[in-house]
PDB file of N, CA and C in Angstrom:
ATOM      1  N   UNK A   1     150.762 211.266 195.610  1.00  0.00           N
ATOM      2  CA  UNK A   1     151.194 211.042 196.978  1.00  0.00           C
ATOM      3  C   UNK A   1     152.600 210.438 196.926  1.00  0.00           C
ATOM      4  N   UNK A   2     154.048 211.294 198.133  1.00  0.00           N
ATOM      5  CA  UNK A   2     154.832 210.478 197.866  1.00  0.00           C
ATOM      6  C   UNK A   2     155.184 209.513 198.418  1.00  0.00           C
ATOM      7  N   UNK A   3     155.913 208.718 198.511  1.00  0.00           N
ATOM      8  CA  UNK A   3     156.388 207.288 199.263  1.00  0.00           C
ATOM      9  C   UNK A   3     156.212 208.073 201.306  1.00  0.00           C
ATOM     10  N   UNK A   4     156.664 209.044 201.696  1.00  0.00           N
ATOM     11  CA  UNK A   4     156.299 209.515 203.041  1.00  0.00           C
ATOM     12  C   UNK A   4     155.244 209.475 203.371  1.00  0.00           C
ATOM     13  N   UNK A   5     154.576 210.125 202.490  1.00  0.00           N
ATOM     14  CA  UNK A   5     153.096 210.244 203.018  1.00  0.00           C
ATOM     15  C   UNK A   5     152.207 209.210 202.840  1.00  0.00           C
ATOM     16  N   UNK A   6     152.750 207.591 202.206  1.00  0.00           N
ATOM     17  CA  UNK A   6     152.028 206.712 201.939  1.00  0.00           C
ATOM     18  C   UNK A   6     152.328 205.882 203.365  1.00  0.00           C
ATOM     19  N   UNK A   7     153.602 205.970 203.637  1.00  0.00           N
ATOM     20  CA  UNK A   7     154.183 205.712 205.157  1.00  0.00           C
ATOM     21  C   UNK A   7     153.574 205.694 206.114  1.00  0.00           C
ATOM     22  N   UNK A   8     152.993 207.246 205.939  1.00  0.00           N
ATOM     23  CA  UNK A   8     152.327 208.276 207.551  1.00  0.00           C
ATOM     24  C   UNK A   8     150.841 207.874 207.424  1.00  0.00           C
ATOM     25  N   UNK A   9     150.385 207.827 205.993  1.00  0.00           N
ATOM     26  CA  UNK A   9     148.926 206.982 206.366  1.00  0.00           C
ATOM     27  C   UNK A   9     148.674 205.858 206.937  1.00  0.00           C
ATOM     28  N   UNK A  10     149.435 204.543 206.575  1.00  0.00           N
ATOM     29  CA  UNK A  10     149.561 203.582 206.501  1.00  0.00           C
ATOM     30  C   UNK A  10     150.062 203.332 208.330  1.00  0.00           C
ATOM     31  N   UNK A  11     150.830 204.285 209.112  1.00  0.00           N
ATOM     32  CA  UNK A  11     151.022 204.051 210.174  1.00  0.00           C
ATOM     33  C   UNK A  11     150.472 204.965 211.247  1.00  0.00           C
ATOM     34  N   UNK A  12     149.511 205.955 210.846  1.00  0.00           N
ATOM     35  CA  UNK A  12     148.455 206.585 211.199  1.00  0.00           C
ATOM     36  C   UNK A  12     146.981 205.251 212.144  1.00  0.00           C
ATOM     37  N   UNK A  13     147.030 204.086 211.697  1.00  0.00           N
ATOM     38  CA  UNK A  13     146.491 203.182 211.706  1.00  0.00           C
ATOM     39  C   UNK A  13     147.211 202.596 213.155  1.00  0.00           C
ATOM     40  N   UNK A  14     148.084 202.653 213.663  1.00  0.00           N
ATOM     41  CA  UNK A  14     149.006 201.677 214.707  1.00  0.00           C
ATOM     42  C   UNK A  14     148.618 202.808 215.943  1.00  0.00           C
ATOM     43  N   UNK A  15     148.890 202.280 217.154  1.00  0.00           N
ATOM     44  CA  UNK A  15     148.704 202.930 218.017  1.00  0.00           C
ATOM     45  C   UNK A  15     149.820 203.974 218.914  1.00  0.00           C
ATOM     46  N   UNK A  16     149.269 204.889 218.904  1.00  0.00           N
ATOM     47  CA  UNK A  16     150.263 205.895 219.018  1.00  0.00           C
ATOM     48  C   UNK A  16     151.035 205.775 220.357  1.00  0.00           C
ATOM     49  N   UNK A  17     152.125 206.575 220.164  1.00  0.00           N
ATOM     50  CA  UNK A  17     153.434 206.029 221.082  1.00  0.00           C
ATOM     51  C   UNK A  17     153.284 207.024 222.183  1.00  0.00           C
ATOM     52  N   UNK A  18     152.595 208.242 221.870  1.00  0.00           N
ATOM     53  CA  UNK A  18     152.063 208.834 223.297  1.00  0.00           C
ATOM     54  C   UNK A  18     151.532 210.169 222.690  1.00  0.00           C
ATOM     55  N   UNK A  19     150.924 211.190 223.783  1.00  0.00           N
ATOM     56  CA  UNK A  19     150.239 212.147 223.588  1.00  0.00           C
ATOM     57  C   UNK A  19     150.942 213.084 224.779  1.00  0.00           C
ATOM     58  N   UNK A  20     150.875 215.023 223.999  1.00  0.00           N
ATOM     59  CA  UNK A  20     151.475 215.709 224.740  1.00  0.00           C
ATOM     60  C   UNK A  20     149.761 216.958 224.205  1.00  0.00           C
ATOM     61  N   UNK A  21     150.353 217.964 225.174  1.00  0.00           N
ATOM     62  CA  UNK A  21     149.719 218.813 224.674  1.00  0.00           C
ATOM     63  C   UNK A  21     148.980 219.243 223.441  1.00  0.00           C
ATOM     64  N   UNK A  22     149.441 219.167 222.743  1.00  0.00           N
ATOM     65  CA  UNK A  22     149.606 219.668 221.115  1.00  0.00           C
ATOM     66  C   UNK A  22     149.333 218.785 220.387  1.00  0.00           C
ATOM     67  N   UNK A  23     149.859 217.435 220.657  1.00  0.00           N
ATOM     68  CA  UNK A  23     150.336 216.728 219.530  1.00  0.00           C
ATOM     69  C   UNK A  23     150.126 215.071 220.010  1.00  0.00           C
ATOM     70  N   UNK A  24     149.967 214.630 218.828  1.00  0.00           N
ATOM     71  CA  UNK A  24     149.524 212.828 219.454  1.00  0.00           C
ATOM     72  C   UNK A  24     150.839 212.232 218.081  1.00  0.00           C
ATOM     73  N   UNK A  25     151.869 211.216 218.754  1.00  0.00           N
ATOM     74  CA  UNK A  25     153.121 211.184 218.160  1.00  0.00           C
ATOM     75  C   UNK A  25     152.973 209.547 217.807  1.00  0.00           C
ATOM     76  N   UNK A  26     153.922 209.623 216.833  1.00  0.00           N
ATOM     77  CA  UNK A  26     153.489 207.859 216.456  1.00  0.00           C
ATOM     78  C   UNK A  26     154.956 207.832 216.149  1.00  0.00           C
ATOM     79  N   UNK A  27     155.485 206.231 215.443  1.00  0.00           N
ATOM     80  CA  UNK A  27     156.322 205.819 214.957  1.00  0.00           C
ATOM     81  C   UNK A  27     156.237 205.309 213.567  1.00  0.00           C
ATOM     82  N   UNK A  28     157.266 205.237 212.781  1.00  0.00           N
ATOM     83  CA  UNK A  28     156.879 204.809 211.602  1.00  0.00           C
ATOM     84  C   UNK A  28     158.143 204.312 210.795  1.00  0.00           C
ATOM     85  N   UNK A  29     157.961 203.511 209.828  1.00  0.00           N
ATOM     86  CA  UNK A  29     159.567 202.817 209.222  1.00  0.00           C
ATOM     87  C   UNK A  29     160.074 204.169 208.761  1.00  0.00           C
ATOM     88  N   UNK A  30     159.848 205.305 208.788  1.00  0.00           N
ATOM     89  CA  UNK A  30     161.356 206.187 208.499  1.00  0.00           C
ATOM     90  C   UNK A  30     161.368 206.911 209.428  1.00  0.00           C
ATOM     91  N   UNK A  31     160.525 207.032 210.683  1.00  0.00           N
ATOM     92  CA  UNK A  31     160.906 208.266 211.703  1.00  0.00           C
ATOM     93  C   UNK A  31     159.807 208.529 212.707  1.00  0.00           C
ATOM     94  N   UNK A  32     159.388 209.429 213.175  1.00  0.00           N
ATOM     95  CA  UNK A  32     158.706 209.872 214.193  1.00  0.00           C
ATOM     96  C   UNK A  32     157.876 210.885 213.599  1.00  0.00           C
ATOM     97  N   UNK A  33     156.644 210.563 213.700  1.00  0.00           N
ATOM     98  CA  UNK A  33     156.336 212.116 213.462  1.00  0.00           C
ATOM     99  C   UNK A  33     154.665 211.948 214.794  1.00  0.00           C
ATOM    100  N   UNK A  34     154.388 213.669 214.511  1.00  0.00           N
ATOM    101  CA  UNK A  34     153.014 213.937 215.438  1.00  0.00           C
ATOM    102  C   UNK A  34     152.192 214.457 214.505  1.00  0.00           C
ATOM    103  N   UNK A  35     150.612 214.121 214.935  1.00  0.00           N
ATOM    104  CA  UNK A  35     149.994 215.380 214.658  1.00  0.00           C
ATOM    105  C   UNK A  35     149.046 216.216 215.177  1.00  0.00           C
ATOM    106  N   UNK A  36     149.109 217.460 214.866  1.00  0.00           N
ATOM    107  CA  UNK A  36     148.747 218.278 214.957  1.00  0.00           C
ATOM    108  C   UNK A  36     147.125 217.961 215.746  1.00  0.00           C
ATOM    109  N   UNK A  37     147.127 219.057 217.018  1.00  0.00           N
ATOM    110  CA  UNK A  37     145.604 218.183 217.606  1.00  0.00           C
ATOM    111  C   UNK A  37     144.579 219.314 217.308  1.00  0.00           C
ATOM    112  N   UNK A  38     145.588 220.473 216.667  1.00  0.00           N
ATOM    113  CA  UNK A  38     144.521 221.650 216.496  1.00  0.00           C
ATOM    114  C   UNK A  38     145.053 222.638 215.457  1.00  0.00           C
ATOM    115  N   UNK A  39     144.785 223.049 214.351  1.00  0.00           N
ATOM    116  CA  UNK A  39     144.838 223.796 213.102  1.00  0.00           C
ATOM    117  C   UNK A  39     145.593 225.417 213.761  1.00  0.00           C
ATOM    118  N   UNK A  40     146.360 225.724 215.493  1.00  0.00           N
ATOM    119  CA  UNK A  40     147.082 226.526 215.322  1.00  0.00           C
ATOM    120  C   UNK A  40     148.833 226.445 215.043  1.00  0.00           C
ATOM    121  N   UNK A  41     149.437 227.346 214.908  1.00  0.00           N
ATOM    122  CA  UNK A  41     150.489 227.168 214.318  1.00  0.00           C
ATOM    123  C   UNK A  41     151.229 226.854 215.853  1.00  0.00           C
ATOM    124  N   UNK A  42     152.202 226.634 216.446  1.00  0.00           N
ATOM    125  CA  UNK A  42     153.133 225.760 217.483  1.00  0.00           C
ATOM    126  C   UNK A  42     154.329 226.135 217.472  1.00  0.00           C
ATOM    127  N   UNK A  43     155.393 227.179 217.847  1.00  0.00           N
ATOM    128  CA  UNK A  43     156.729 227.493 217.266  1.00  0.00           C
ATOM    129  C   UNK A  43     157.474 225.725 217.498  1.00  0.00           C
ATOM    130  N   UNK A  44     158.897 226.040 216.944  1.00  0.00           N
ATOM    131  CA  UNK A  44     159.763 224.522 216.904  1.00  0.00           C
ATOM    132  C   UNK A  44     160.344 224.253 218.363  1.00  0.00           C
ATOM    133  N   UNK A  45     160.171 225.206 218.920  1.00  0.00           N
ATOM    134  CA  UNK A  45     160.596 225.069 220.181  1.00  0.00           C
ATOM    135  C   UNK A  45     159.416 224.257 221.260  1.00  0.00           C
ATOM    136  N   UNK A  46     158.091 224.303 221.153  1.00  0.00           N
ATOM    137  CA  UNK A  46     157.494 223.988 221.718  1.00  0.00           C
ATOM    138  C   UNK A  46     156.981 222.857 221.645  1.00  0.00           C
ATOM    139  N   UNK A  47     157.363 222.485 220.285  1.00  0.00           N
ATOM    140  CA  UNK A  47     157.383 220.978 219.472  1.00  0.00           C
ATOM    141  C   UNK A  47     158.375 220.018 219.963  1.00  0.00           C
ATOM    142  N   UNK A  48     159.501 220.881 220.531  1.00  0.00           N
ATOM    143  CA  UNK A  48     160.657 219.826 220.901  1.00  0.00           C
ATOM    144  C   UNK A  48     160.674 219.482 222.248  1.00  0.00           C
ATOM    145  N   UNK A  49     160.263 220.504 223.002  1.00  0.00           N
ATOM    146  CA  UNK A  49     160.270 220.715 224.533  1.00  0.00           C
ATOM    147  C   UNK A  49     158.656 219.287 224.515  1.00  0.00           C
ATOM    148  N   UNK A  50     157.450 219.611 224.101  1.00  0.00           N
ATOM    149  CA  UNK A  50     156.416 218.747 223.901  1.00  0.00           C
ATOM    150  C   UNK A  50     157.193 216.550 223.416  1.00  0.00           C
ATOM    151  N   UNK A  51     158.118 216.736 222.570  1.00  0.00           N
ATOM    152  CA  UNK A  51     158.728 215.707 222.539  1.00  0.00           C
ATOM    153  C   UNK A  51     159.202 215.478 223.824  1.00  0.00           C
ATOM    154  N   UNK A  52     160.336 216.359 224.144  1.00  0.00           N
ATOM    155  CA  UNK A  52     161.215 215.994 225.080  1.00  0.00           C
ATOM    156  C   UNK A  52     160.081 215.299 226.351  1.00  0.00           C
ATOM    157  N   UNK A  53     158.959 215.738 226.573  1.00  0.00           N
ATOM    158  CA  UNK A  53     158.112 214.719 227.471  1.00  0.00           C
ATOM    159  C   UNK A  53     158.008 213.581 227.447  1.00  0.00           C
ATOM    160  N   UNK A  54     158.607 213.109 226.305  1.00  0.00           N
ATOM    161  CA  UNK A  54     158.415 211.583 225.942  1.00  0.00           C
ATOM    162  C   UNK A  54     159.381 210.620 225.469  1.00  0.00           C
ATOM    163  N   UNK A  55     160.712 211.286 226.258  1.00  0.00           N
ATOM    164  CA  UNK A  55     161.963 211.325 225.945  1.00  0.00           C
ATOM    165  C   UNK A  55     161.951 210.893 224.401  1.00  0.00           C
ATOM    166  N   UNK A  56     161.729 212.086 224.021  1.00  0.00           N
ATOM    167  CA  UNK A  56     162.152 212.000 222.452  1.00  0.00           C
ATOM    168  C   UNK A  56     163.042 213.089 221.778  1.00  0.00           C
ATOM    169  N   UNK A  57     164.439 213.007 221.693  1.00  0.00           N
ATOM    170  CA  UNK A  57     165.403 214.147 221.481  1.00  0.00           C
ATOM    171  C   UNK A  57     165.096 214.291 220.142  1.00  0.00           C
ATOM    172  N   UNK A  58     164.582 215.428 219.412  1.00  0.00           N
ATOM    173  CA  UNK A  58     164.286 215.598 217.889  1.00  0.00           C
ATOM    174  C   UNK A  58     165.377 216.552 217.369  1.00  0.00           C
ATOM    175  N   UNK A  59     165.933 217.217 218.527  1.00  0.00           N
ATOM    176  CA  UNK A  59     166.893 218.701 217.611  1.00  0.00           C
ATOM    177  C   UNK A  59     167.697 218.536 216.544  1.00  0.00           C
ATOM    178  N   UNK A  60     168.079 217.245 216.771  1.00  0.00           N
ATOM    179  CA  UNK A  60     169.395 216.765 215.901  1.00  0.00           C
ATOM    180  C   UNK A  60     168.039 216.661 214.228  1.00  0.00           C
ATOM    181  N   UNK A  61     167.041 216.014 214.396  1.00  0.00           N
ATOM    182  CA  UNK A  61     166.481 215.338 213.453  1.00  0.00           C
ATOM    183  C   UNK A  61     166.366 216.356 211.776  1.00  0.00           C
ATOM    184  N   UNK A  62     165.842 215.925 210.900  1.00  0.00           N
ATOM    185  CA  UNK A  62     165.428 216.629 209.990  1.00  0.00           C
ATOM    186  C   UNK A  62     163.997 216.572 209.989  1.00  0.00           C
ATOM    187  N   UNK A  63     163.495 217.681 209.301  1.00  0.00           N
ATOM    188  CA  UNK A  63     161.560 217.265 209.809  1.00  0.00           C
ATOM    189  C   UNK A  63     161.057 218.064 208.491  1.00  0.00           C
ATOM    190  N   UNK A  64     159.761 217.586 207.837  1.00  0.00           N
ATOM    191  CA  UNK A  64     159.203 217.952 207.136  1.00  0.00           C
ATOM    192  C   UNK A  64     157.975 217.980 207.546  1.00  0.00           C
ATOM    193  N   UNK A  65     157.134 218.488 206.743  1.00  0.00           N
ATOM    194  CA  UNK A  65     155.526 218.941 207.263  1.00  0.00           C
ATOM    195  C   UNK A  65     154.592 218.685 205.863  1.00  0.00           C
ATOM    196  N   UNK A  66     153.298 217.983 206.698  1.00  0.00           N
ATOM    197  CA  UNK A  66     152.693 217.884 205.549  1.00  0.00           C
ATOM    198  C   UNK A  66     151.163 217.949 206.056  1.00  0.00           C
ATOM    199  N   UNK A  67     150.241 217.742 204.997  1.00  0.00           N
ATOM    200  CA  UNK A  67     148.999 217.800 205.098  1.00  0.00           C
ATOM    201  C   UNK A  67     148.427 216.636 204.592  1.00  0.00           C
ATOM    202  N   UNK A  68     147.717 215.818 205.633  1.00  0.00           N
ATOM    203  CA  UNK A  68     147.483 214.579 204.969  1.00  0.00           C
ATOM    204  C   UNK A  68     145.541 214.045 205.696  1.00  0.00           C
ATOM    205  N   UNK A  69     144.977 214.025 204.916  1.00  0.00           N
ATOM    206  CA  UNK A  69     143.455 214.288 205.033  1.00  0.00           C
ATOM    207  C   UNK A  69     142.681 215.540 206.333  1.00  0.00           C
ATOM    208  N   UNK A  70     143.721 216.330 205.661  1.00  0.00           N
ATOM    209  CA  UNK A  70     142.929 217.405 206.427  1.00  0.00           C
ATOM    210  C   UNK A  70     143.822 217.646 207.588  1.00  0.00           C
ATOM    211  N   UNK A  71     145.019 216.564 208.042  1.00  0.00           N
ATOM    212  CA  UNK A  71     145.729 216.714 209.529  1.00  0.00           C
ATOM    213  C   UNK A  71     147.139 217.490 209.305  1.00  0.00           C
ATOM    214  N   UNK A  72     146.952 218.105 209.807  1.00  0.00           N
ATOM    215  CA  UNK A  72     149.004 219.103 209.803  1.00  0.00           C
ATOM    216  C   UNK A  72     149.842 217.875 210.807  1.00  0.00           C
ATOM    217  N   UNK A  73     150.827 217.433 210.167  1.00  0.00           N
ATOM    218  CA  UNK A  73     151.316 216.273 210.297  1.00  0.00           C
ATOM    219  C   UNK A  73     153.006 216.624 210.198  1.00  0.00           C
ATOM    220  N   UNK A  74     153.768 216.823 211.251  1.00  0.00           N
ATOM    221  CA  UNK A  74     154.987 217.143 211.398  1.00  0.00           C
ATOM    222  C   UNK A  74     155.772 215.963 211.472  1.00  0.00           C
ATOM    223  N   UNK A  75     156.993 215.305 210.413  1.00  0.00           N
ATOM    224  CA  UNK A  75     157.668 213.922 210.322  1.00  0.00           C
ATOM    225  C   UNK A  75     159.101 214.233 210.769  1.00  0.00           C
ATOM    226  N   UNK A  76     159.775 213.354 211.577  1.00  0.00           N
ATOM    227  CA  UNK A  76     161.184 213.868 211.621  1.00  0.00           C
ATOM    228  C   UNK A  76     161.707 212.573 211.216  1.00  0.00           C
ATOM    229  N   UNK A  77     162.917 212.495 210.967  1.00  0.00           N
ATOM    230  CA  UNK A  77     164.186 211.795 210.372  1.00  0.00           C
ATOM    231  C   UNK A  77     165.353 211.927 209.991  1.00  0.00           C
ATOM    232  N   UNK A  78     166.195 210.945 210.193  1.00  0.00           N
ATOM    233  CA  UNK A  78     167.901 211.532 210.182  1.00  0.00           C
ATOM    234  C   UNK A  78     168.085 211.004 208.585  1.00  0.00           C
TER     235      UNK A  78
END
């Protein structure tokens, strides 16, 4: 496991910063990420527009994706 994903568990635990369609979004010491509320795939557009509900501008961000006990778990960060 690397140092991110020890992050995203560890703040998987705190209470999340809000919920959209798709996705239930948290905060964390390197970034923002959501996850996934259902095993289909989501284009990036619908991920951002789903942020943007929560005034959260991600376009600029960098984002990686991971799998972490079973959850599709999308992280962004500059």
């Amino acid at each position: 496991m690397d140092s991110a994903e020890f992050i995203i568990k560890k703040s998987i635990k705190d209470q999340p910063i809000g919920e959209t369609e798709n996705l239930t979004w948290f905060i964390c010491d390197i970034g923002i990420f959501a996850i996934f509320k259902s095993n289909i795939n989501i284009p990036d557009i619908k991920i951002f527009s789903e942020a943007l509900c929560l005034a959260l501008d991600l376009s600029k961000e960098e984002k990686e994706v991971y799998l972490i006990d079973g959850k599709k778990i999308i992280l962004f960060y500059s």
